[in-house]
PDB file of N, CA and C in Angstrom:
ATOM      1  N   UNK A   1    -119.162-211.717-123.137  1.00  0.00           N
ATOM      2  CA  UNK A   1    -119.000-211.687-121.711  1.00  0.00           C
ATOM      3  C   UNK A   1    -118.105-210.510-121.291  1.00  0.00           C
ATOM      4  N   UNK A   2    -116.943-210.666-121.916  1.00  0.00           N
ATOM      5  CA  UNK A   2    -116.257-209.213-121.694  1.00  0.00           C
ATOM      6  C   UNK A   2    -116.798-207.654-121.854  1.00  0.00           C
ATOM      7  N   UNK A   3    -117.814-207.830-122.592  1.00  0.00           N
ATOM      8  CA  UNK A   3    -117.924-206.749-122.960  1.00  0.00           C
ATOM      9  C   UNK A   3    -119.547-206.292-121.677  1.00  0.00           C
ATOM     10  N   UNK A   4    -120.063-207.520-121.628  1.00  0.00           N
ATOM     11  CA  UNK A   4    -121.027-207.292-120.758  1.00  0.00           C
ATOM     12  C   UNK A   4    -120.168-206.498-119.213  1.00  0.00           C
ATOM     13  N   UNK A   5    -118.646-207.303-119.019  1.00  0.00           N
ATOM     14  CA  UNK A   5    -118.010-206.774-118.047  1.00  0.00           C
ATOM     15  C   UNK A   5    -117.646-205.126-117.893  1.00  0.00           C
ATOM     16  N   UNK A   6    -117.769-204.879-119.063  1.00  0.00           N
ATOM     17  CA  UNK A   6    -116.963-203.481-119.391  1.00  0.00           C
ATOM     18  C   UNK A   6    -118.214-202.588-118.940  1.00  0.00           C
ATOM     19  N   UNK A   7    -119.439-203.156-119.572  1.00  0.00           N
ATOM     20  CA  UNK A   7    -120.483-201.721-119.127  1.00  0.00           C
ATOM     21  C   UNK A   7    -120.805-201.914-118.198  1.00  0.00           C
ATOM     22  N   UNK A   8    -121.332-203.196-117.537  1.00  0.00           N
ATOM     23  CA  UNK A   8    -121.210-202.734-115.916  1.00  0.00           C
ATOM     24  C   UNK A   8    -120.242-201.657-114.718  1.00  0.00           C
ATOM     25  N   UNK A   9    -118.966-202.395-115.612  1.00  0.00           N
ATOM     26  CA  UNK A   9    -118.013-201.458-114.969  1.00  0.00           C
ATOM     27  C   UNK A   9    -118.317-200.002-115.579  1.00  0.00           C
ATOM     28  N   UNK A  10    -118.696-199.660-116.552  1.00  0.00           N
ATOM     29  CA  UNK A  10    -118.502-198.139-116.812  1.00  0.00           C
ATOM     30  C   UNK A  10    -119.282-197.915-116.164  1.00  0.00           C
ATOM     31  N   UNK A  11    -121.077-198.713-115.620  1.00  0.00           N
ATOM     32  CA  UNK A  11    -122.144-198.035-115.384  1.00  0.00           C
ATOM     33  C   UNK A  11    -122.022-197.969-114.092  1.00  0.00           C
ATOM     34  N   UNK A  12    -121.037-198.665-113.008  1.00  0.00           N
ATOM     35  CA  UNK A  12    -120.790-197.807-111.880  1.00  0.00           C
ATOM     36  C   UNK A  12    -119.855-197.046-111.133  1.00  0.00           C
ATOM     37  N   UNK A  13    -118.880-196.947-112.562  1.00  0.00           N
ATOM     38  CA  UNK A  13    -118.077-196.078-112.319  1.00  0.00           C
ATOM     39  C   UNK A  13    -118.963-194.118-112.609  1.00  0.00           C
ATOM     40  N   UNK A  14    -120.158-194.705-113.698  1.00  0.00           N
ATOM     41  CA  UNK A  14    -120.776-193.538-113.892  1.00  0.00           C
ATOM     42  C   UNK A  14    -121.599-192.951-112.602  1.00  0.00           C
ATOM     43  N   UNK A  15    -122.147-193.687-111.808  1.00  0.00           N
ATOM     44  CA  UNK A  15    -122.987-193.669-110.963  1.00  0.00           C
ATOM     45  C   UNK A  15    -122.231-193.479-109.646  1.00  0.00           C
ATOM     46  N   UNK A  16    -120.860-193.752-109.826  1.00  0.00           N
ATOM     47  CA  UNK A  16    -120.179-193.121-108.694  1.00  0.00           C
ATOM     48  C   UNK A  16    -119.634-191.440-108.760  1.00  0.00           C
ATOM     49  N   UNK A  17    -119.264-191.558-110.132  1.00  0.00           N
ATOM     50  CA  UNK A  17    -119.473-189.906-110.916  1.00  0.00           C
ATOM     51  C   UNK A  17    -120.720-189.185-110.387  1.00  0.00           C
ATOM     52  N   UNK A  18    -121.864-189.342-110.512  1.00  0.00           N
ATOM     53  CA  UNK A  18    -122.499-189.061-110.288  1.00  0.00           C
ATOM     54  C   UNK A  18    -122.780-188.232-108.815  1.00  0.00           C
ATOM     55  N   UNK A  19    -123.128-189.601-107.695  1.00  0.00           N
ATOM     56  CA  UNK A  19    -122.982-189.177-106.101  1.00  0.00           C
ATOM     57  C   UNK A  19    -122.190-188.035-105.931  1.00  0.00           C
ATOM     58  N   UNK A  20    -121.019-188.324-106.752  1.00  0.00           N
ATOM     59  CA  UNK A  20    -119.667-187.323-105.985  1.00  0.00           C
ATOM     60  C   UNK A  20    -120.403-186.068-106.344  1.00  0.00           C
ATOM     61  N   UNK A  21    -120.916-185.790-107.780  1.00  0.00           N
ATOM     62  CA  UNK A  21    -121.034-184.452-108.051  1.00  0.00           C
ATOM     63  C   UNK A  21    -122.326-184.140-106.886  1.00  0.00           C
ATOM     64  N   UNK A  22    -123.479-184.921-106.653  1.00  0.00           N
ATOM     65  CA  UNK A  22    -124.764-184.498-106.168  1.00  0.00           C
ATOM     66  C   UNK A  22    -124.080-184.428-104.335  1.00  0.00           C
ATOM     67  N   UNK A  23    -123.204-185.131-104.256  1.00  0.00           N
ATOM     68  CA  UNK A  23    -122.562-184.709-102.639  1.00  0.00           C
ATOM     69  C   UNK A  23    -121.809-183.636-102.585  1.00  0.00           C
ATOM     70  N   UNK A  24    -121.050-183.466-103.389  1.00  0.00           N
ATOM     71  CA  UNK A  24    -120.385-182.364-103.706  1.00  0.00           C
ATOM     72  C   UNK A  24    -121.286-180.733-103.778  1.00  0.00           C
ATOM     73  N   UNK A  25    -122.027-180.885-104.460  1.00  0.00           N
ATOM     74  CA  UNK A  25    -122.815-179.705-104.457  1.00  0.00           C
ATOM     75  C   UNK A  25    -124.136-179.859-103.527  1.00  0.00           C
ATOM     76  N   UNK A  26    -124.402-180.550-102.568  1.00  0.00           N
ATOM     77  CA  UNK A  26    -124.692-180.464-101.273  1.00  0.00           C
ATOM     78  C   UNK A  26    -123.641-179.946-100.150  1.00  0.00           C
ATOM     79  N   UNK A  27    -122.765-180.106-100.101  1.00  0.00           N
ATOM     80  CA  UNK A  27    -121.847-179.506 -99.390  1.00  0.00           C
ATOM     81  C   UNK A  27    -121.270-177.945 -99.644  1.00  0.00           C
ATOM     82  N   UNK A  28    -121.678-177.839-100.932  1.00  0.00           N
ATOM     83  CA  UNK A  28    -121.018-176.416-100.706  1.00  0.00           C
ATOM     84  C   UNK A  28    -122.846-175.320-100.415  1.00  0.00           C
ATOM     85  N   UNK A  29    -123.642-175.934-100.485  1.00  0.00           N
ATOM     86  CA  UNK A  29    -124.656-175.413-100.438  1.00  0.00           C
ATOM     87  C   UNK A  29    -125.043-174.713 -98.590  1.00  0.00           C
ATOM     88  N   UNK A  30    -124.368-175.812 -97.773  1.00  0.00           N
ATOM     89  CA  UNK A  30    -124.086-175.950 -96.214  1.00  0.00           C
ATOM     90  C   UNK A  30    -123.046-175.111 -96.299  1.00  0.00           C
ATOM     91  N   UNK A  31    -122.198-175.069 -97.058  1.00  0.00           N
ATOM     92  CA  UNK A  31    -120.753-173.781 -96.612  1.00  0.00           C
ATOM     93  C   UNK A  31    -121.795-172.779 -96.508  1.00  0.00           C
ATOM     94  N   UNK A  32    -122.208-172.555 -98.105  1.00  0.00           N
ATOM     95  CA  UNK A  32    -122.747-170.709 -97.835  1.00  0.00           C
ATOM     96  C   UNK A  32    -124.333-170.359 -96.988  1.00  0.00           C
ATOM     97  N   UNK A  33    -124.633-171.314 -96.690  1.00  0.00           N
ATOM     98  CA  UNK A  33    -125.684-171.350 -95.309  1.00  0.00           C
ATOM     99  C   UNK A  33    -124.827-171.050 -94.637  1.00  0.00           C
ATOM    100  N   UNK A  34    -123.432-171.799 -93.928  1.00  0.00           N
ATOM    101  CA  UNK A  34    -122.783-171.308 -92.954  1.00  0.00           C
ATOM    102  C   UNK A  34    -121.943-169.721 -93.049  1.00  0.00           C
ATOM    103  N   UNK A  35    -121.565-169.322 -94.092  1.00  0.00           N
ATOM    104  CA  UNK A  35    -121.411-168.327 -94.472  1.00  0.00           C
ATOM    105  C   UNK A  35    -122.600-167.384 -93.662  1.00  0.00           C
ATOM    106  N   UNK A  36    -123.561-167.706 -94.439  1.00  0.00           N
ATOM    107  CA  UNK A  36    -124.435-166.463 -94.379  1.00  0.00           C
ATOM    108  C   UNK A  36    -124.699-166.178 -92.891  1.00  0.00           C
ATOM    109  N   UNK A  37    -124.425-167.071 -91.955  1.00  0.00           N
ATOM    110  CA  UNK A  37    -124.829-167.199 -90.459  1.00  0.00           C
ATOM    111  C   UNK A  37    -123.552-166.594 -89.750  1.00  0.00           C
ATOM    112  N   UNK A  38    -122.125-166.748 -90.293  1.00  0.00           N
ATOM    113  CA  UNK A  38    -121.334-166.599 -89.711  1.00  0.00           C
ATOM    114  C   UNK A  38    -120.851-164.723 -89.421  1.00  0.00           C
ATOM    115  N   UNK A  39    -120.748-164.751 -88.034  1.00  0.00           N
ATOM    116  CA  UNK A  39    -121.010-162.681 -87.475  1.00  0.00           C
ATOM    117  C   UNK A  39    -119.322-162.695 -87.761  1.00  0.00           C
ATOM    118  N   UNK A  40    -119.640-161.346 -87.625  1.00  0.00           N
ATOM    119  CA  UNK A  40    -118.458-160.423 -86.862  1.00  0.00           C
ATOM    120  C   UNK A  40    -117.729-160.402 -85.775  1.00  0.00           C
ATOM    121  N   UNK A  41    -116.611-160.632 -85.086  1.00  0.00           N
ATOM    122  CA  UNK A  41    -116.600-160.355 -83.865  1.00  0.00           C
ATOM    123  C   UNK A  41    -116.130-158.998 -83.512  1.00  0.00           C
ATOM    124  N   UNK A  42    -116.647-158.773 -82.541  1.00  0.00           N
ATOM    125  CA  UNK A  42    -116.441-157.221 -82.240  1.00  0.00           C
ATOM    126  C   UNK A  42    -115.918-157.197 -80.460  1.00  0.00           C
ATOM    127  N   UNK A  43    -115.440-155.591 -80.313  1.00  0.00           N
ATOM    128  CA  UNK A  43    -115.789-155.429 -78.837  1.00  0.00           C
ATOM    129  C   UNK A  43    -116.221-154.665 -78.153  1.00  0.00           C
ATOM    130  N   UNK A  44    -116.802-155.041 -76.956  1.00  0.00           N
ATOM    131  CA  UNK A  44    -117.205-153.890 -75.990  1.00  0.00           C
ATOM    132  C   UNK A  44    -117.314-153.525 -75.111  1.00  0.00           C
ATOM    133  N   UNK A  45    -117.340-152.621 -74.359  1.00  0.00           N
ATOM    134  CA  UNK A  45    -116.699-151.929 -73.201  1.00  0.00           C
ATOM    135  C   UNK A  45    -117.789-152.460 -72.115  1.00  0.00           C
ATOM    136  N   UNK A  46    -117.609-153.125 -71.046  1.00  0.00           N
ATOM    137  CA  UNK A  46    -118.850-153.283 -69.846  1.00  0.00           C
ATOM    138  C   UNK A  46    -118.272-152.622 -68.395  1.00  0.00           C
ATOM    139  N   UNK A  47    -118.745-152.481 -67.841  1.00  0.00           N
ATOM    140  CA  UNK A  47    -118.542-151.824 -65.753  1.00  0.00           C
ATOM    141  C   UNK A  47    -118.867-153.187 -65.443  1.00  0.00           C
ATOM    142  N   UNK A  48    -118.476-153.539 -64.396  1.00  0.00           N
ATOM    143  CA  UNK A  48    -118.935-154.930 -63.518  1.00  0.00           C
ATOM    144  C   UNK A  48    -119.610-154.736 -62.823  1.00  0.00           C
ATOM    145  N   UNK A  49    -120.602-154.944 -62.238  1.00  0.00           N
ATOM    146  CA  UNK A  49    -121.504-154.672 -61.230  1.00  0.00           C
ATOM    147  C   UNK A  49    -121.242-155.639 -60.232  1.00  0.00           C
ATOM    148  N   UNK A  50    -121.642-155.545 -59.050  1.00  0.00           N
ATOM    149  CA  UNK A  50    -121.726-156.143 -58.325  1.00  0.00           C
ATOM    150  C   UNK A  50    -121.989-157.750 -58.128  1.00  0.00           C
ATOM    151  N   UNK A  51    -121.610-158.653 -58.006  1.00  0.00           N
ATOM    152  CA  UNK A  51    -122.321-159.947 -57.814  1.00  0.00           C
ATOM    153  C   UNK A  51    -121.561-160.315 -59.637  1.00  0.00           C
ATOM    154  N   UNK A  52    -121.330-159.966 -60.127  1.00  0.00           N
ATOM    155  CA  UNK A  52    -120.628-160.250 -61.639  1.00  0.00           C
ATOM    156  C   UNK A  52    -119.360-160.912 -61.069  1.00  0.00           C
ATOM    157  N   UNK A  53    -119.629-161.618 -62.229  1.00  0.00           N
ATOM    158  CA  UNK A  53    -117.843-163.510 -62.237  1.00  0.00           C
ATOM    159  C   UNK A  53    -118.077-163.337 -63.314  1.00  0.00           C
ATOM    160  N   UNK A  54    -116.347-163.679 -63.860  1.00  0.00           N
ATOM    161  CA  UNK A  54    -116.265-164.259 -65.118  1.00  0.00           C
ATOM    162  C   UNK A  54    -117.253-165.418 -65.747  1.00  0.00           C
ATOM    163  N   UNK A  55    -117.383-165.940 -64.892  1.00  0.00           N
ATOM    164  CA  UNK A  55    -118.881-166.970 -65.322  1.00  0.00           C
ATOM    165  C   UNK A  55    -119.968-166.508 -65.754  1.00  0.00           C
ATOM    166  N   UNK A  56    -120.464-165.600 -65.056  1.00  0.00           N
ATOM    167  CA  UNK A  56    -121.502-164.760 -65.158  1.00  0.00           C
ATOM    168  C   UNK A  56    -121.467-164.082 -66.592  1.00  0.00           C
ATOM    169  N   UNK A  57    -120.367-163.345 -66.608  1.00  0.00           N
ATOM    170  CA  UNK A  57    -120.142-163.008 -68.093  1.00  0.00           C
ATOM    171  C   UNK A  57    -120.068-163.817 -68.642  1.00  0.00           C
ATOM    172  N   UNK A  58    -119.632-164.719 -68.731  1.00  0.00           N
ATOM    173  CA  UNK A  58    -119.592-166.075 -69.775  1.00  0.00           C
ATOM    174  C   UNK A  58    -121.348-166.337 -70.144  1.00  0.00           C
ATOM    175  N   UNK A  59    -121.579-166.683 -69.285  1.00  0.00           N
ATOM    176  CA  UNK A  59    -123.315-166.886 -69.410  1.00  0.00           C
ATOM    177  C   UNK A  59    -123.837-165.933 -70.200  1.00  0.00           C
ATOM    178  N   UNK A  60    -123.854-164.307 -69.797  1.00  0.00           N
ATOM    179  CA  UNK A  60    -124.496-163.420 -70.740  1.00  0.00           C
ATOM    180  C   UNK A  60    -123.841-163.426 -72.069  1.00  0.00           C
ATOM    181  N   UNK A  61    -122.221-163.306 -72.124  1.00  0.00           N
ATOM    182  CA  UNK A  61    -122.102-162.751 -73.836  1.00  0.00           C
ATOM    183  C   UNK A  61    -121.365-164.049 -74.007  1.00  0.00           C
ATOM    184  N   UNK A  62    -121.054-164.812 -74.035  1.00  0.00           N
ATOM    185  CA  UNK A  62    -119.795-165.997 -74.693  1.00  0.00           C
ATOM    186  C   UNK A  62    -121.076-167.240 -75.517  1.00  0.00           C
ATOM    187  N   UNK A  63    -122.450-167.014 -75.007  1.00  0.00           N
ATOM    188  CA  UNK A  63    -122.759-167.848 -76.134  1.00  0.00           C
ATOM    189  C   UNK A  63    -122.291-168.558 -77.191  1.00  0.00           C
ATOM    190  N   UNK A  64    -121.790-167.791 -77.942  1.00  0.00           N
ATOM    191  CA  UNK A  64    -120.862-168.003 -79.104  1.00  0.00           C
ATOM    192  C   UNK A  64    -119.963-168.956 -79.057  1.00  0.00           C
ATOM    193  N   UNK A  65    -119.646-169.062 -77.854  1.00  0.00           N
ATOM    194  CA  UNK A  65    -118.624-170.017 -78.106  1.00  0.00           C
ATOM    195  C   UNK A  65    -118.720-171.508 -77.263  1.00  0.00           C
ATOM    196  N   UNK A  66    -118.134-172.419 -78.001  1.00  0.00           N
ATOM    197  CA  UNK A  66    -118.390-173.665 -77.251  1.00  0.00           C
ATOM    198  C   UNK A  66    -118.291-173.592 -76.176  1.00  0.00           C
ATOM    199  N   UNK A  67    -117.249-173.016 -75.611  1.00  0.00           N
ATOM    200  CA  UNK A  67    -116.808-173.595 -73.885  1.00  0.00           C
ATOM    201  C   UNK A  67    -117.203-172.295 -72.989  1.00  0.00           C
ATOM    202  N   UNK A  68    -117.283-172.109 -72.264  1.00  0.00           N
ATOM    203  CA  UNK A  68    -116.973-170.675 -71.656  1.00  0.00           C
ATOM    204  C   UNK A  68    -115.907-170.578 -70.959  1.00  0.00           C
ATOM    205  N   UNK A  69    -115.006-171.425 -70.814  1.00  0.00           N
ATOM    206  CA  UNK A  69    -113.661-171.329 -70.401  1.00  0.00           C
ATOM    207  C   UNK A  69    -112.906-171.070 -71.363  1.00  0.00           C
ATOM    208  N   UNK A  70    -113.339-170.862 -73.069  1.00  0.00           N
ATOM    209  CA  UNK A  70    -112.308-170.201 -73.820  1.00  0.00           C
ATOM    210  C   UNK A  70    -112.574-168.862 -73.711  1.00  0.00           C
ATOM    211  N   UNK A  71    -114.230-168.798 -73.763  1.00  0.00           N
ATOM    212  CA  UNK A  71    -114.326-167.053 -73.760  1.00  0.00           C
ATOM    213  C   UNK A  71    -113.526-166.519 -72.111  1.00  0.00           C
ATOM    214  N   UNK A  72    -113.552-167.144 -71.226  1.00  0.00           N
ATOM    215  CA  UNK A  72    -113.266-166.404 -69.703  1.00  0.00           C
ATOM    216  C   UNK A  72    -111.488-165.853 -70.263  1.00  0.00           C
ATOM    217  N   UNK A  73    -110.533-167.339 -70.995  1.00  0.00           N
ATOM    218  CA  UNK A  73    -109.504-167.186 -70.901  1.00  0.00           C
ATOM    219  C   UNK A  73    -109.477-165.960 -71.852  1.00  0.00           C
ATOM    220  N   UNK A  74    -110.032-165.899 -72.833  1.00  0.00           N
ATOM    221  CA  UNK A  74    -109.868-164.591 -73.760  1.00  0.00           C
ATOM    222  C   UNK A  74    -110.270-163.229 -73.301  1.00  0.00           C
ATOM    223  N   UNK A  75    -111.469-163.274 -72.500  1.00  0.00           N
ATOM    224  CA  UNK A  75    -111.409-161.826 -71.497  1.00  0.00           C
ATOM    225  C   UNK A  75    -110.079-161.714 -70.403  1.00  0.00           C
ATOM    226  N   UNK A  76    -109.840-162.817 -69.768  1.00  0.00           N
ATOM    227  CA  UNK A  76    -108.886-162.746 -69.001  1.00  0.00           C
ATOM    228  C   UNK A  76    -107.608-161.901 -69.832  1.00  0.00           C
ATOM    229  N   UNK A  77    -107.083-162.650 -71.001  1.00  0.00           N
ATOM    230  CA  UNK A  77    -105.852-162.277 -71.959  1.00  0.00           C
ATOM    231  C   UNK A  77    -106.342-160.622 -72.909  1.00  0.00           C
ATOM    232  N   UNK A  78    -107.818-160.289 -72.384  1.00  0.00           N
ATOM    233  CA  UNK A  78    -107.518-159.048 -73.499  1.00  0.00           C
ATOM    234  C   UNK A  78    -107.312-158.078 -72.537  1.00  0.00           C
ATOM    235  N   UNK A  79    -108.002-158.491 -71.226  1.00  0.00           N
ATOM    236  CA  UNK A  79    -107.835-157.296 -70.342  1.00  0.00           C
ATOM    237  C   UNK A  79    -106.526-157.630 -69.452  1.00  0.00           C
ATOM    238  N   UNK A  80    -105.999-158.196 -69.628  1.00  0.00           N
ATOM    239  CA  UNK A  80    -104.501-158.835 -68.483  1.00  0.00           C
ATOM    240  C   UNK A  80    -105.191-159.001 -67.354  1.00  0.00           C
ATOM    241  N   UNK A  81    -105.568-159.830 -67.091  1.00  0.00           N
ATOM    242  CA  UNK A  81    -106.053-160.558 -65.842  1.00  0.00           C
ATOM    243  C   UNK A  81    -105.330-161.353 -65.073  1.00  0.00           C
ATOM    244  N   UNK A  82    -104.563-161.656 -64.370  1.00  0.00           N
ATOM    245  CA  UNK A  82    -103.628-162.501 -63.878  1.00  0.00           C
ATOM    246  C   UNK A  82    -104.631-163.235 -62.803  1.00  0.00           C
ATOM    247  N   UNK A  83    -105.685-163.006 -62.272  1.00  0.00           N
ATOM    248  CA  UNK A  83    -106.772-164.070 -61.873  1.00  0.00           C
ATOM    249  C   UNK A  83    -107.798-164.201 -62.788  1.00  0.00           C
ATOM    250  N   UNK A  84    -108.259-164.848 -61.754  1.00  0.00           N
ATOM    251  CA  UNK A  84    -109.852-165.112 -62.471  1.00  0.00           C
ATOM    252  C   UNK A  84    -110.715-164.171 -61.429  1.00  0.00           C
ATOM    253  N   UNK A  85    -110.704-163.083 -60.898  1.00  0.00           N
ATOM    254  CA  UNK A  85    -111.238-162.243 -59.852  1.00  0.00           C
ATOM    255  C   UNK A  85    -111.815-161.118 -60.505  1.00  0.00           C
ATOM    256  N   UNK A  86    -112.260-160.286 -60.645  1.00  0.00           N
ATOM    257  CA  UNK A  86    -113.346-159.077 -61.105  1.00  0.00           C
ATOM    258  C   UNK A  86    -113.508-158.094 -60.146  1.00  0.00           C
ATOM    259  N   UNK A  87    -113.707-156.813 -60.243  1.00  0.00           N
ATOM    260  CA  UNK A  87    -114.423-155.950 -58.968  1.00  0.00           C
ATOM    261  C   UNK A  87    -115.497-154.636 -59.987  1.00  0.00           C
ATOM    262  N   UNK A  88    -116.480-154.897 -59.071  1.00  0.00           N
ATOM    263  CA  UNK A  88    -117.391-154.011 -59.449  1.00  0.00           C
ATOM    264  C   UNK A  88    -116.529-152.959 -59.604  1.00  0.00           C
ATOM    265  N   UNK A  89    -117.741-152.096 -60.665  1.00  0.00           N
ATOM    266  CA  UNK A  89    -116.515-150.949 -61.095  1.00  0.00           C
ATOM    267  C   UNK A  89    -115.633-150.449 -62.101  1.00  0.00           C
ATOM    268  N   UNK A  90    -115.029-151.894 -62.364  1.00  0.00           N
ATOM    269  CA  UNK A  90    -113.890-151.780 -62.989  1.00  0.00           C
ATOM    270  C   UNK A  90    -114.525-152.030 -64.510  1.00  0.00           C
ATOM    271  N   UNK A  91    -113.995-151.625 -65.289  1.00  0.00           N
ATOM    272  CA  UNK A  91    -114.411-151.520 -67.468  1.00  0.00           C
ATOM    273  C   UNK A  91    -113.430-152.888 -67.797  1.00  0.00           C
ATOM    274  N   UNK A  92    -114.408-153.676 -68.713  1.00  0.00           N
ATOM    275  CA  UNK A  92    -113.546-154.897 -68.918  1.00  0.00           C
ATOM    276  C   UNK A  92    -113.779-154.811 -70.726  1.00  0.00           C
ATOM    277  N   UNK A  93    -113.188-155.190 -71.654  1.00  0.00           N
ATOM    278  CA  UNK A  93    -113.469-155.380 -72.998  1.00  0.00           C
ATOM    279  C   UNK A  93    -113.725-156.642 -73.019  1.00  0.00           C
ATOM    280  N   UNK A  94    -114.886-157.092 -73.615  1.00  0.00           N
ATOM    281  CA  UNK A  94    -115.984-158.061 -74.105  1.00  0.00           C
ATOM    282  C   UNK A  94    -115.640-158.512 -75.350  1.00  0.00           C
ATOM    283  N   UNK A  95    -115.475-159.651 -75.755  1.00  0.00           N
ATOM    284  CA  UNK A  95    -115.699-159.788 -77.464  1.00  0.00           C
ATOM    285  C   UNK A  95    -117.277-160.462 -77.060  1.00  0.00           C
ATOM    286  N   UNK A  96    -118.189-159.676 -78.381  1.00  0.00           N
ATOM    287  CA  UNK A  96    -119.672-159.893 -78.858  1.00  0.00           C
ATOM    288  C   UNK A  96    -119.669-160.010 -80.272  1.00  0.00           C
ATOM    289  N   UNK A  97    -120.420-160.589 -81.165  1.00  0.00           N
ATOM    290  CA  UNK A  97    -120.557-161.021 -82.188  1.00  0.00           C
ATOM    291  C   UNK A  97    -121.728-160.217 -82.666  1.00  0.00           C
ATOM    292  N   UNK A  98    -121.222-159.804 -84.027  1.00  0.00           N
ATOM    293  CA  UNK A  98    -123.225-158.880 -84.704  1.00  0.00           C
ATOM    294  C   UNK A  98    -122.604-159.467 -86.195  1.00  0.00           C
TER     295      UNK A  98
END
């Protein structure tokens, strides 16, 4: 009886060995997928045109990012923005991703 106890126990302690390794190397398989997807960030120079909001920009380049109120606050903080206001005209630095 004891001993019947013992290999059960080894056989799912083996089989928990197991999962870990086959989860384990599913997961790193999703890192370097995410790897391979993950850009650059870069920047770049835009003019505002007319009828252009920080929103607006948000819409065209901030894709990237979850919110567009992080990308607005980060154009706001690269170009010193003390509003949230814009004028045609004016050169703003963009972060874009390649």
């Amino acid at each position: 009886m004891r001993s019947r106890t013992l290999i059960i126990t080894a056989a799912i302690l083996l089989s928990a060995v197991i999962c870990i390794i086959i989860l384990s190397s599913g997961d790193s398989d999703l890192k370097r997928a995410e790897a391979s997807t993950v850009q650059q960030k870069m920047y770049t120079s835009i003019e505002v045109q007319d009828g252009d909001t920080l929103w607006s920009l948000a819409e065209t380049y901030g894709q990237r990012y979850k919110d567009y109120s992080v990308f607005i606050d980060e154009v706001c903080s690269i170009n010193k923005l003390s509003a949230d206001r814009i004028t045609a005209g004016a050169y703003l630095l963009i972060p874009v991703y390649r």
